[in-house]
C-alpha atoms as a PDB file:
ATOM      1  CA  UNK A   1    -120.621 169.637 141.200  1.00  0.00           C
ATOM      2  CA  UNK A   2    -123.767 168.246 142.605  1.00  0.00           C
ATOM      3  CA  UNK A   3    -123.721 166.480 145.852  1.00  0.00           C
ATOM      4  CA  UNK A   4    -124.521 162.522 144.881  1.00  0.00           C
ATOM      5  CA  UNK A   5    -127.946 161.988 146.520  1.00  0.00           C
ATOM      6  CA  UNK A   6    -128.902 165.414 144.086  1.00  0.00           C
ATOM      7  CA  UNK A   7    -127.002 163.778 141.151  1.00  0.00           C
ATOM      8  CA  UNK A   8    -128.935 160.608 141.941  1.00  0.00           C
ATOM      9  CA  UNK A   9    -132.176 162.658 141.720  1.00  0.00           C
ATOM     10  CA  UNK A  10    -131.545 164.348 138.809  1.00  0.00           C
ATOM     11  CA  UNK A  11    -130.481 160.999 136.844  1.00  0.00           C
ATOM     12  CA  UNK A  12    -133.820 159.487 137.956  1.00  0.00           C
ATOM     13  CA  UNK A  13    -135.715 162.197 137.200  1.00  0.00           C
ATOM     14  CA  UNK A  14    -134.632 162.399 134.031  1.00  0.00           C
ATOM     15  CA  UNK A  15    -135.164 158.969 133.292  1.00  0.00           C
ATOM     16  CA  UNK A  16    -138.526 159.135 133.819  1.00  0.00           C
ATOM     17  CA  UNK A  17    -138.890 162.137 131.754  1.00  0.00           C
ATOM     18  CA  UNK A  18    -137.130 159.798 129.107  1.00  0.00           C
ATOM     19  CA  UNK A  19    -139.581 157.136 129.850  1.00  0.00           C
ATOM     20  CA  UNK A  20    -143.258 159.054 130.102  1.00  0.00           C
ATOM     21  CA  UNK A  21    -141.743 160.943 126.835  1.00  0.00           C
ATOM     22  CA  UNK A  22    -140.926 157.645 124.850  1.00  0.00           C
ATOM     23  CA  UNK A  23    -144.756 156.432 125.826  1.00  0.00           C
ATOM     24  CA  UNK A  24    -145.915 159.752 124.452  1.00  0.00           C
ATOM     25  CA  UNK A  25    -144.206 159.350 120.893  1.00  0.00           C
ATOM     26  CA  UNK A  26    -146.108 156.073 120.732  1.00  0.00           C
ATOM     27  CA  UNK A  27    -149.597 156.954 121.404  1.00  0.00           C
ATOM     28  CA  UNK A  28    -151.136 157.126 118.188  1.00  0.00           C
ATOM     29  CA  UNK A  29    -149.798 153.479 117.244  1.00  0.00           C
ATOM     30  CA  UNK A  30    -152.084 150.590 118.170  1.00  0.00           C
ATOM     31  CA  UNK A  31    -150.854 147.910 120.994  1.00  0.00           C
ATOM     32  CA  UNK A  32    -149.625 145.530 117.959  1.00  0.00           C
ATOM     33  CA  UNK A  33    -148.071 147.295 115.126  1.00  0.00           C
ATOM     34  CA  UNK A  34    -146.984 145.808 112.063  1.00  0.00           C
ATOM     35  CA  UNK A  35    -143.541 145.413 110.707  1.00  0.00           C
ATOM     36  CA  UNK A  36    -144.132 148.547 108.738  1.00  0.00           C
ATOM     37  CA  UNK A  37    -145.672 150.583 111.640  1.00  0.00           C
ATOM     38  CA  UNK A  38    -142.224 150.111 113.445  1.00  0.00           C
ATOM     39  CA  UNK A  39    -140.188 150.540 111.022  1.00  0.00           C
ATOM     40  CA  UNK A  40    -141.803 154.009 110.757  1.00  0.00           C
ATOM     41  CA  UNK A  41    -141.322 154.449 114.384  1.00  0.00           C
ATOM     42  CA  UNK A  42    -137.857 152.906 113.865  1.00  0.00           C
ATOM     43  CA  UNK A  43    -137.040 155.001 110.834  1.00  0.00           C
ATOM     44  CA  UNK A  44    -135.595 152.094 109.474  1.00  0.00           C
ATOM     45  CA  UNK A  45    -137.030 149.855 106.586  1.00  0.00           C
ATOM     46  CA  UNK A  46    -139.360 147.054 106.945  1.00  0.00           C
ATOM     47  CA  UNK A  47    -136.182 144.774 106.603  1.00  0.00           C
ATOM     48  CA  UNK A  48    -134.496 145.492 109.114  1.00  0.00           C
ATOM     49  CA  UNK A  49    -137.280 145.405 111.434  1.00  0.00           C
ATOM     50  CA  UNK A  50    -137.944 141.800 110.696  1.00  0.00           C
ATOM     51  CA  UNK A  51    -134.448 141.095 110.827  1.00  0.00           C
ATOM     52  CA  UNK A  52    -134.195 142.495 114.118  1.00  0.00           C
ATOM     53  CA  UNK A  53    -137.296 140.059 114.680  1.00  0.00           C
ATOM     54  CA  UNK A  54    -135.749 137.377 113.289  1.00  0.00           C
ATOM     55  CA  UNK A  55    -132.289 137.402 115.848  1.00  0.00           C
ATOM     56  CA  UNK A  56    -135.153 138.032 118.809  1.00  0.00           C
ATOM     57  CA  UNK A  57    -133.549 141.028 119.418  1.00  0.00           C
ATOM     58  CA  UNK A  58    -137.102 142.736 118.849  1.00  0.00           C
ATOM     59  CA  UNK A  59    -139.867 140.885 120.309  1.00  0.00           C
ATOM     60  CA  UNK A  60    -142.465 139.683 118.305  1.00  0.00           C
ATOM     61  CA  UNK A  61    -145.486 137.776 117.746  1.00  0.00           C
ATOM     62  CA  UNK A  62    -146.918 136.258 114.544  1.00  0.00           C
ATOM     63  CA  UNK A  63    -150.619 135.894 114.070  1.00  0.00           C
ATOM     64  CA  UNK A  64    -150.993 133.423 111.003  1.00  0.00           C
ATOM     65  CA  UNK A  65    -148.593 135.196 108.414  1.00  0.00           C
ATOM     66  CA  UNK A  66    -147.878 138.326 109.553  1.00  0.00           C
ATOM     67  CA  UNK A  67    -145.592 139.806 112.418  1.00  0.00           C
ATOM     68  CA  UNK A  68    -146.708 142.065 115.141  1.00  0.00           C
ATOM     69  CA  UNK A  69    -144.522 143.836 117.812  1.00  0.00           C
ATOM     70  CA  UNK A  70    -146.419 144.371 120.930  1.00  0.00           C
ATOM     71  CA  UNK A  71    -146.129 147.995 121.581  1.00  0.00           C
ATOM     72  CA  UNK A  72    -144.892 147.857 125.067  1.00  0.00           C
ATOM     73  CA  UNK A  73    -142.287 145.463 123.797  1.00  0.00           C
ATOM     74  CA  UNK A  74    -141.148 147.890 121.243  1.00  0.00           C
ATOM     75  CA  UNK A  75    -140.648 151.302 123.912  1.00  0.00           C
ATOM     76  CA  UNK A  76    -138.688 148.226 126.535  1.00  0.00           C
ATOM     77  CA  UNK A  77    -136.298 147.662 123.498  1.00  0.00           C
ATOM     78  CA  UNK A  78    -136.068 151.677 122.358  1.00  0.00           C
ATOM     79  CA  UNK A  79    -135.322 152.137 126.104  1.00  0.00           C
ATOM     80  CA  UNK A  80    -132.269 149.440 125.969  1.00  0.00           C
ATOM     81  CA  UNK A  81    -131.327 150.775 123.242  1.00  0.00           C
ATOM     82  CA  UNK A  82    -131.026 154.785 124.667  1.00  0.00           C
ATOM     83  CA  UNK A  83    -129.200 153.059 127.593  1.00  0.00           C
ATOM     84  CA  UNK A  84    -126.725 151.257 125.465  1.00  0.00           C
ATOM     85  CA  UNK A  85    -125.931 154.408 123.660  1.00  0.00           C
END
């Protein structure tokens, strides 16, 4: 077993690998994607994403009719969601 200030370092370390790696999956996606550009990222369908919109648990924006998820809004709530898990 690892002393704890080790343990510590290894947890934080690989959190930020977690992080700078969940940043990196994103990079080809613009800074507002659409419902159906996340629910690519998502893997889940285009309803669920605005559903998940529609509770607030995904931040969102709409710009006249459509719905846009700020990028950096989408990797904070992937990142909940991984610590949840």
């Amino acid at each position: 077993m690892l002393p704890s200030t080790t343990q510590a370092a290894v947890t934080a370390g690989l959190k930020k690998m977690e992080k700078e790696s969940n940043v990196v999956a994103f990079e080809g996606y613009p800074d507002l994607l659409t419902v159906d550009n996340t629910a690519e990222v998502l893997q889940q369908s285009a309803q669920t994403v605005r559903g998940l919109c529609r509770k607030h648990e995904l931040p969102s924006i709409r710009i006249g009719r459509r719905l846009y998820i700020p990028k950096v809004k989408l990797i904070s709530y992937v990142e909940s969601q991984l610590m949840e898990a």
